[in-house]
Protein backbone atom coordinates (compact mmCIF):
# COMPACT_ATOMS: atom_id res chain seq x y z
CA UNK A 1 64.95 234.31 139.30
CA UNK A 2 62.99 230.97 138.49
CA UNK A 3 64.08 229.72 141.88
CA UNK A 4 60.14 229.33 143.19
CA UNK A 5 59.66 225.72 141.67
CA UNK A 6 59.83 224.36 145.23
CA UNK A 7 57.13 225.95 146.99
CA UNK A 8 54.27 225.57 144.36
CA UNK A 9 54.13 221.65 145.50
CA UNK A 10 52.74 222.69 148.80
CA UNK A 11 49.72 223.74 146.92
CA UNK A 12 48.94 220.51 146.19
CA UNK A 13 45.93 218.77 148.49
CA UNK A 14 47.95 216.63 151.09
CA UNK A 15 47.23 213.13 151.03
CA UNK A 16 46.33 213.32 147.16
CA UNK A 17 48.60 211.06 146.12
CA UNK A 18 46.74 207.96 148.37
CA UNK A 19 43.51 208.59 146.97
CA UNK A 20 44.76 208.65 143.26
CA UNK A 21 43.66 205.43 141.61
CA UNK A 22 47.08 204.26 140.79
CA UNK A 23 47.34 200.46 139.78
CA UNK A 24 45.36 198.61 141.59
CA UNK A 25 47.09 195.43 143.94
CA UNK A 26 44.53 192.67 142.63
CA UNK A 27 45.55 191.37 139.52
CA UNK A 28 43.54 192.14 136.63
CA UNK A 29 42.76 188.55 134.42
CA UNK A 30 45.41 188.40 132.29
CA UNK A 31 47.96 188.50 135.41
CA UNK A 32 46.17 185.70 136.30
CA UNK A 33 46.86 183.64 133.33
CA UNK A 34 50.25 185.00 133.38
CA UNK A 35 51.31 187.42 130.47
CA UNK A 36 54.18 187.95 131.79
CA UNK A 37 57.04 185.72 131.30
CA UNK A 38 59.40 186.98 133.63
CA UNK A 39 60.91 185.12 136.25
CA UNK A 40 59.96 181.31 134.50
CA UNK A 41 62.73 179.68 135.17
CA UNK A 42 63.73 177.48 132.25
CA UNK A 43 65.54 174.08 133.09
CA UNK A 44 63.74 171.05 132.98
CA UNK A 45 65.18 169.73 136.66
CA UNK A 46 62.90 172.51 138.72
CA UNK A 47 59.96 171.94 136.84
CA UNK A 48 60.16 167.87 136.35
CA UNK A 49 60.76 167.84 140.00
CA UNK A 50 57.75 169.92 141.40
CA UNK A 51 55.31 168.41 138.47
CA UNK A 52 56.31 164.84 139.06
CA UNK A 53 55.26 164.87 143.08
CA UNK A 54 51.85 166.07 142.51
CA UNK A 55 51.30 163.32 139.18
CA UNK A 56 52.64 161.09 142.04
CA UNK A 57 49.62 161.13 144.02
CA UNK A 58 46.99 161.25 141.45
CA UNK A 59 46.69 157.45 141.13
CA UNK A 60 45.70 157.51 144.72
CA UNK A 61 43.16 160.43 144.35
CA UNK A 62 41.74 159.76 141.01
CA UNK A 63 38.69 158.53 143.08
CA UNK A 64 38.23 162.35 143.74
CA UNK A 65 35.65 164.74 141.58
CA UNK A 66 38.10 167.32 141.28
CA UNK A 67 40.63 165.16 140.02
CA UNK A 68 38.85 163.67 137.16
CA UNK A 69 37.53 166.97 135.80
CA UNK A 70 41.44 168.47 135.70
CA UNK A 71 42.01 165.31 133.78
CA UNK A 72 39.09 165.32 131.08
CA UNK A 73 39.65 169.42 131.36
CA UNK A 74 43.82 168.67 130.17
CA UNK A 75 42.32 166.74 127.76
CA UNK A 76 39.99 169.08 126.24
CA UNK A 77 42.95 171.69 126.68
CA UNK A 78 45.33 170.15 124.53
CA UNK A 79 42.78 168.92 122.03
CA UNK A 80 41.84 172.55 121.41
CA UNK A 81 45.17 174.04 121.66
CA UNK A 82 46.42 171.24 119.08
CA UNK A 83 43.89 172.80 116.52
CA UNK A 84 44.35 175.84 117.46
CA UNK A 85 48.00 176.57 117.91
CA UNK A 86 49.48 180.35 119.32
CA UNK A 87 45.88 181.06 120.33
CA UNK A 88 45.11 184.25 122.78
CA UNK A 89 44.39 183.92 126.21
CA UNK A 90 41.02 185.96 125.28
CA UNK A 91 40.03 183.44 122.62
CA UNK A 92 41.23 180.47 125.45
CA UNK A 93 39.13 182.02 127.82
CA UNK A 94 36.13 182.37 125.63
CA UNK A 95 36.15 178.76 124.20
CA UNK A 96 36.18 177.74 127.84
CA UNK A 97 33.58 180.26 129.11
CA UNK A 98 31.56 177.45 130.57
CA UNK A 99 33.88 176.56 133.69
CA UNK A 100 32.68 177.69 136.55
CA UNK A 101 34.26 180.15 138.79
CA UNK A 102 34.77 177.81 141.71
CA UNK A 103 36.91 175.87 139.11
CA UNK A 104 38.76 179.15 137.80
CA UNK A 105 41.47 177.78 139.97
CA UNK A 106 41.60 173.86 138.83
CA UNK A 107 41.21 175.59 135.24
CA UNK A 108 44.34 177.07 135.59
CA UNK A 109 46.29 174.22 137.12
CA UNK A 110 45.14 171.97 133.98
CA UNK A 111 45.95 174.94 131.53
CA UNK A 112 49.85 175.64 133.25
CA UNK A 113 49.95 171.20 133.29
CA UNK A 114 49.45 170.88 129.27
CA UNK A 115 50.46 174.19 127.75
CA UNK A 116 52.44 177.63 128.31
CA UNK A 117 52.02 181.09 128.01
CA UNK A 118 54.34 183.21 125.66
CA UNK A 119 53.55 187.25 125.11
CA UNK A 120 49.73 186.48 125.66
CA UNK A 121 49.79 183.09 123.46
CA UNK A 122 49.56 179.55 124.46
CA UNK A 123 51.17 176.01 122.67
CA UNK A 124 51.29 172.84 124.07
CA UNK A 125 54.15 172.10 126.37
CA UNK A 126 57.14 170.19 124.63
């Protein structure tokens, strides 16, 4: 015997498996802020080339708002991060609790600009 194993999966509700809460596709915060390391690609050629076009234009756009505060922000950024080396991205976060959402995004650029990310800790870049 012990050949039934196949039919007791009928029994299951159909379509159970699409309501299950399985991951969700949004990305929770600390995807956001990138915990994961994977797929960072290393050499200095990729990322001096992409960085250097966007630092490019700044001179000409330092006129606008959004501009300045990444600047003072990449300031405040690496002052923090220089006294507090290998900090969390929780304690990160919380020490800049004050942005405000619609700058979650500029927040990010400035934070990726001055420092990276290694298993949930951040030091200033190189």
């Amino acid at each position: 015997g012990g050949g039934g194993g196949g039919g007791s999966a009928s029994n299951s509700r159909p379509g159970s498996a699409s309501n299950s809460r399985g991951p969700s596709p949004v990305p929770n915060h600390d995807d956001v802020f990138g915990g994961s390391t994977r797929g960072h690609k290393r050499s200095s050629a990729d990322g001096s080339s992409s960085s250097s076009s966007s630092s490019a234009a700044s001179s000409s756009a330092s006129e606008d708002p959004d501009v300045k505060w990444c600047a003072s922000m990449m300031e405040s950024i690496k002052r923090w991060i220089t006294k507090h080396p290998n900090v969390k991205t929780k304690h990160l976060l919380n020490k800049f609790k004050s942005v405000p959402d619609s700058k979650a995004v500029l927040f990010k650029a400035a934070l990726r600009a001055v420092a990276t990310c290694t298993d949930g800790r951040w030091n200033l870049k190189g």
